[in-house]
PDB file of N, CA and C in Angstrom:
ATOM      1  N   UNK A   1      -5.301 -15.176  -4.360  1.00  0.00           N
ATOM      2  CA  UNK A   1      -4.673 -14.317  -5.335  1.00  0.00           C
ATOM      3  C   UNK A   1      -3.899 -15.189  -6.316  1.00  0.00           C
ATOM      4  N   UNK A   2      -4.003 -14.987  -7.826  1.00  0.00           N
ATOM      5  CA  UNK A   2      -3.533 -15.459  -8.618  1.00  0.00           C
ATOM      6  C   UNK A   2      -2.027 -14.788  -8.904  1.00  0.00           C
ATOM      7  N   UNK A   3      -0.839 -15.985  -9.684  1.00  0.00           N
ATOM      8  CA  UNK A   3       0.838 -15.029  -9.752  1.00  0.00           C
ATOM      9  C   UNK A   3       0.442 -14.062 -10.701  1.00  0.00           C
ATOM     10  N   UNK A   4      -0.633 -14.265 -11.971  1.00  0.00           N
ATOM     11  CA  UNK A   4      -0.882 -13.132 -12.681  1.00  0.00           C
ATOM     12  C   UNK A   4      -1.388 -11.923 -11.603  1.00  0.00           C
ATOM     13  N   UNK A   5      -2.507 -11.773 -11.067  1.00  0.00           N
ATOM     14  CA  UNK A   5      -2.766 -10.699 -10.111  1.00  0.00           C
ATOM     15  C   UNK A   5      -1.595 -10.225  -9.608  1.00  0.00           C
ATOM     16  N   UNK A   6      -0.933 -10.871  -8.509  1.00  0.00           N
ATOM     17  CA  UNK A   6       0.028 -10.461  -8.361  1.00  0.00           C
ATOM     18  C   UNK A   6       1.151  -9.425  -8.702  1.00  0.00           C
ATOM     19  N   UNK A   7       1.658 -10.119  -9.704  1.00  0.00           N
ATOM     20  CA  UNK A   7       2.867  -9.362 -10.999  1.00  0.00           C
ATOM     21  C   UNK A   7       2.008  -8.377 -11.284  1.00  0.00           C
ATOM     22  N   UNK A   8       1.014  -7.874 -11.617  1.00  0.00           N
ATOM     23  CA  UNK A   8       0.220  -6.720 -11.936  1.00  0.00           C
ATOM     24  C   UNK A   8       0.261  -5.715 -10.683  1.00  0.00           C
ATOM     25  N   UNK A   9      -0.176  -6.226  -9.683  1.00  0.00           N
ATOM     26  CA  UNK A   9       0.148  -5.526  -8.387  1.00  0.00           C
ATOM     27  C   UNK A   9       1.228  -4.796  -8.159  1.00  0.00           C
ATOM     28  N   UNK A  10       2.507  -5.770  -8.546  1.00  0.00           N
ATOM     29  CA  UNK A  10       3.930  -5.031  -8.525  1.00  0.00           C
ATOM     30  C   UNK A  10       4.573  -4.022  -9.619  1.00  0.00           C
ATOM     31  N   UNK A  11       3.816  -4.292 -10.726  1.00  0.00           N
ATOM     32  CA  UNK A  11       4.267  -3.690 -11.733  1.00  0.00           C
ATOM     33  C   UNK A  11       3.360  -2.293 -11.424  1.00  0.00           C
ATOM     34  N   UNK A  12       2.180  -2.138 -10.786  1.00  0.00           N
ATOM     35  CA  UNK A  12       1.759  -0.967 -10.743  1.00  0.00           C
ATOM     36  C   UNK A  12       2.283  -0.381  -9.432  1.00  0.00           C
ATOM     37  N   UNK A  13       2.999  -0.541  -8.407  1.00  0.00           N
ATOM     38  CA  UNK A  13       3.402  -0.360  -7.421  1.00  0.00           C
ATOM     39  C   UNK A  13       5.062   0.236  -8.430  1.00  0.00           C
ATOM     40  N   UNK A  14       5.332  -0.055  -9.105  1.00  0.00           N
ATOM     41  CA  UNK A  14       6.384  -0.208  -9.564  1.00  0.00           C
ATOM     42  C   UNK A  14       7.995  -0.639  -9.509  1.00  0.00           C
ATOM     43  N   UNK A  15       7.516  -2.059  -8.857  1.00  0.00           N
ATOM     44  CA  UNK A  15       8.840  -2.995  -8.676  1.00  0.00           C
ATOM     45  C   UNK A  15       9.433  -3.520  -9.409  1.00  0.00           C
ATOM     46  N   UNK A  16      10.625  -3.923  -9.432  1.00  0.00           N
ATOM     47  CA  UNK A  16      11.530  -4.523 -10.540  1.00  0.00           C
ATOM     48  C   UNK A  16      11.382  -6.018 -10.018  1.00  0.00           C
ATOM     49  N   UNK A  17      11.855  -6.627 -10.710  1.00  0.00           N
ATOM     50  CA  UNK A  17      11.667  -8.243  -9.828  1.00  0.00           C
ATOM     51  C   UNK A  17      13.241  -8.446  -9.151  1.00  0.00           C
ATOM     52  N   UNK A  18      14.003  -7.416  -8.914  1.00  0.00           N
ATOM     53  CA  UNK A  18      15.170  -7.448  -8.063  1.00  0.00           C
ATOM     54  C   UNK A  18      14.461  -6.817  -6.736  1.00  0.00           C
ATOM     55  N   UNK A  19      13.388  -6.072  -6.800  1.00  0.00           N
ATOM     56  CA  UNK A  19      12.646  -5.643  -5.889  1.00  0.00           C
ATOM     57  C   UNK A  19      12.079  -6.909  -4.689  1.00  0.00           C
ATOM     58  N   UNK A  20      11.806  -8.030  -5.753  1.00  0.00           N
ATOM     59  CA  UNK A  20      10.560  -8.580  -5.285  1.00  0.00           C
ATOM     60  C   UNK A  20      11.760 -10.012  -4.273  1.00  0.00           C
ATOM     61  N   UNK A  21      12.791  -9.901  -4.717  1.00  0.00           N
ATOM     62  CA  UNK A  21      13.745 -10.669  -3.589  1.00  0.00           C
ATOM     63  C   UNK A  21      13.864  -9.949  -2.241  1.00  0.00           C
ATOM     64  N   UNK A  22      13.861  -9.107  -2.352  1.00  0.00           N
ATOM     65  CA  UNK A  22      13.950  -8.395  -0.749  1.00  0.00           C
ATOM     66  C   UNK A  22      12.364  -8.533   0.067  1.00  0.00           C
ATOM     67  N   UNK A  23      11.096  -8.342  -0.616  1.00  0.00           N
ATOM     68  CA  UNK A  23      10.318  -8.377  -0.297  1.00  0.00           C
ATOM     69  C   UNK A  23       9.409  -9.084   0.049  1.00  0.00           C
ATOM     70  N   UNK A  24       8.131  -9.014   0.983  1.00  0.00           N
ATOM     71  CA  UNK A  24       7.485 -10.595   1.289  1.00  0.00           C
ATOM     72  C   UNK A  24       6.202 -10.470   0.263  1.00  0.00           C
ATOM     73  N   UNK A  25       5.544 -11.294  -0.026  1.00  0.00           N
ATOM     74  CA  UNK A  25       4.166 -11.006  -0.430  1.00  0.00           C
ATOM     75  C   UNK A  25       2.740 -10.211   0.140  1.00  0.00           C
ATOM     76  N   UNK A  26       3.044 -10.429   1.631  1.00  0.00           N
ATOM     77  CA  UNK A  26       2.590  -9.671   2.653  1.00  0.00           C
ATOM     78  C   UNK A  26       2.417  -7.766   2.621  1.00  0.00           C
ATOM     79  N   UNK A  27       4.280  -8.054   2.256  1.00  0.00           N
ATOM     80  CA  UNK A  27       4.572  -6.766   2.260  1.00  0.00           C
ATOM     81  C   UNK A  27       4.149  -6.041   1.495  1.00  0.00           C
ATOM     82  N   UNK A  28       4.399  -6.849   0.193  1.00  0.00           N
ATOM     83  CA  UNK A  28       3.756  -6.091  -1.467  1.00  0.00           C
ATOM     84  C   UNK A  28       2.228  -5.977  -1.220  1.00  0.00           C
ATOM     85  N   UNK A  29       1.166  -6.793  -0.863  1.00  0.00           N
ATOM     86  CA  UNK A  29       0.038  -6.614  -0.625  1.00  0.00           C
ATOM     87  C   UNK A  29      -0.297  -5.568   0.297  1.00  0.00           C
ATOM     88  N   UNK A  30       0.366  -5.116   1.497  1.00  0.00           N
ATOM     89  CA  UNK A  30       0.126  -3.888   2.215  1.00  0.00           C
ATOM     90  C   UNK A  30       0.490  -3.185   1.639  1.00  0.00           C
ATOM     91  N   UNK A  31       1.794  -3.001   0.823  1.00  0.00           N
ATOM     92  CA  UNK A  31       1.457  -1.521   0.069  1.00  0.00           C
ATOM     93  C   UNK A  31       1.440  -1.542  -1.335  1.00  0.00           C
ATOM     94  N   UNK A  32       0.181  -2.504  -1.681  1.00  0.00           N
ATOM     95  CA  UNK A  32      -0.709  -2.065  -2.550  1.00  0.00           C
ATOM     96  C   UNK A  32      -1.836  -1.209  -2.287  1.00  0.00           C
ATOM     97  N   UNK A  33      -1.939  -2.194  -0.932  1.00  0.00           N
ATOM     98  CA  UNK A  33      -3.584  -1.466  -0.006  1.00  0.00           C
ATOM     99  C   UNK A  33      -3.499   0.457   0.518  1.00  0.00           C
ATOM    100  N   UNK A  34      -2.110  -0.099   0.598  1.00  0.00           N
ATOM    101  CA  UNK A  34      -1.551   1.168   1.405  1.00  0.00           C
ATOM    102  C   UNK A  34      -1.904   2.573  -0.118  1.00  0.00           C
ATOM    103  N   UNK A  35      -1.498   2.096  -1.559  1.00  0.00           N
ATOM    104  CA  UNK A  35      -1.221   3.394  -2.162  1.00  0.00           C
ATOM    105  C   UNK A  35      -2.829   3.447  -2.980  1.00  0.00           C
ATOM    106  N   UNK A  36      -3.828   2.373  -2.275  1.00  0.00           N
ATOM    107  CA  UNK A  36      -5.285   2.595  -2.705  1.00  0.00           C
ATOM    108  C   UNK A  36      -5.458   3.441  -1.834  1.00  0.00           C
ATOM    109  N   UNK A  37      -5.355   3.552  -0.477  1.00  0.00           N
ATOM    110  CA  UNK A  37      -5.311   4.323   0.336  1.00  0.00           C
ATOM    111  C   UNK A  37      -5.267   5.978   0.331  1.00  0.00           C
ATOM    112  N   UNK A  38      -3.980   6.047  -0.754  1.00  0.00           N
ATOM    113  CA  UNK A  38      -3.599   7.251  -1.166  1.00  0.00           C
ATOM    114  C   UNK A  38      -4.736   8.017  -1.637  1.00  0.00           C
ATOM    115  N   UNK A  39      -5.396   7.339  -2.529  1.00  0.00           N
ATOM    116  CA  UNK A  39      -6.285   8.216  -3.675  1.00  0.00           C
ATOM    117  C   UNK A  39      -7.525   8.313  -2.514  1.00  0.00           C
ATOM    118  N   UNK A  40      -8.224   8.162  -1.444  1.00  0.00           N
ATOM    119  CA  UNK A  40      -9.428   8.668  -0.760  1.00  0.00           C
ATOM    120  C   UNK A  40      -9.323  10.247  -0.127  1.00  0.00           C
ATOM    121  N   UNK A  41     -10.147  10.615  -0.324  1.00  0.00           N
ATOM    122  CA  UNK A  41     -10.553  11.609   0.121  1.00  0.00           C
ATOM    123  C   UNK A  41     -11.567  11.442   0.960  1.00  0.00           C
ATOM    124  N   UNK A  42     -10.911  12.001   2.142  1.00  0.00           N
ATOM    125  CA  UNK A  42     -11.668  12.250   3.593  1.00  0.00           C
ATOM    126  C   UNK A  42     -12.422  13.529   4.018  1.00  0.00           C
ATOM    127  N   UNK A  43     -13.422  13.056   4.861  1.00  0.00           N
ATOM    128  CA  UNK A  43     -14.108  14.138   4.303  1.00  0.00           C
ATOM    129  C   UNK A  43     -13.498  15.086   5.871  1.00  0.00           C
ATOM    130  N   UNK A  44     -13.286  14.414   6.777  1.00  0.00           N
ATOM    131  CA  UNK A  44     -12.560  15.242   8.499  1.00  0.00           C
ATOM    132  C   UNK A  44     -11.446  14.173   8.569  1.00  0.00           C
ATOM    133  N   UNK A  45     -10.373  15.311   8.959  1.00  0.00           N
ATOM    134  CA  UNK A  45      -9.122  14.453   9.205  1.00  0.00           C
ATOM    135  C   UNK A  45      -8.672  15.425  10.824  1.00  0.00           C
ATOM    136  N   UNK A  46      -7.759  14.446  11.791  1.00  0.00           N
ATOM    137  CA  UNK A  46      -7.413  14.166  12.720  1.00  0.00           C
ATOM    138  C   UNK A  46      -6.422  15.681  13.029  1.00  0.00           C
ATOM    139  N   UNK A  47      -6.756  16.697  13.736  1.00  0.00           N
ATOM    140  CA  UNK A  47      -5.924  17.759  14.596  1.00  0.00           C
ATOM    141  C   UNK A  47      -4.966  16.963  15.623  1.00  0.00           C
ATOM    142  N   UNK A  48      -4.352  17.729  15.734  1.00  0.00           N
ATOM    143  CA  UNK A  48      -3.193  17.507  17.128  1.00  0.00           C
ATOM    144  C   UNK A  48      -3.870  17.344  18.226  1.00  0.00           C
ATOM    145  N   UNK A  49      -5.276  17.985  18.435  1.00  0.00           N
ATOM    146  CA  UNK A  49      -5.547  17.902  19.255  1.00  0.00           C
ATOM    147  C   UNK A  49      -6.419  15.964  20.059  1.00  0.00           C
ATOM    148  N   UNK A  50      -6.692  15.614  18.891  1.00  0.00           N
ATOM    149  CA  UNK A  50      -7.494  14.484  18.066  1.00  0.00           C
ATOM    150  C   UNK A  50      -6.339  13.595  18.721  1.00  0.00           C
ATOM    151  N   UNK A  51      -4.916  13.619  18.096  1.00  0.00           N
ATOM    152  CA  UNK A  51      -3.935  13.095  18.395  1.00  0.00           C
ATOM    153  C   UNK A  51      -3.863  12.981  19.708  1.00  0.00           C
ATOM    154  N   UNK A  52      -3.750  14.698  20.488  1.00  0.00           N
ATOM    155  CA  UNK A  52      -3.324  14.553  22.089  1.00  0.00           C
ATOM    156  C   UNK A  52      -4.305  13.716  23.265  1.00  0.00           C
ATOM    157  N   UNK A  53      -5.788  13.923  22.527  1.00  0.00           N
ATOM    158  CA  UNK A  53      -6.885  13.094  23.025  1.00  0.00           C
ATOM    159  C   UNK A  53      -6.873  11.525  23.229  1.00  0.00           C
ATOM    160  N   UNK A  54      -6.040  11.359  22.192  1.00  0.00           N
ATOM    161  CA  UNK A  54      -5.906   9.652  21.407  1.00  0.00           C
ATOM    162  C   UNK A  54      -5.150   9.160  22.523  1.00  0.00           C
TER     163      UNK A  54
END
């Protein structure tokens, strides 16, 4: 990953760079992945029961 990629990453995540002192790179990269995540649509998602099975 390039620092340009990066800074793009955060700026669409929407961090300040007072943000990015508390944070690891790790971290920012999981929830980048994490708010791609957001936008899927599933087509079967998990009951309680799914859960109680688990």
């Amino acid at each position: 990953m390039t620092t340009p990629l990066f800074l793009l990453r955060c700026v669409q995540l929407g961090l300040s760079m007072a943000d990015l002192e508390l944070l690891s790179i790790g971290l920012i990269n999981d929830m980048y992945a994490e708010s791609r995540n957001d936008e899927c649509k599933y087509v079967q998602l998990a009951t309680q029961e799914d859960f109680d099975k688990f």
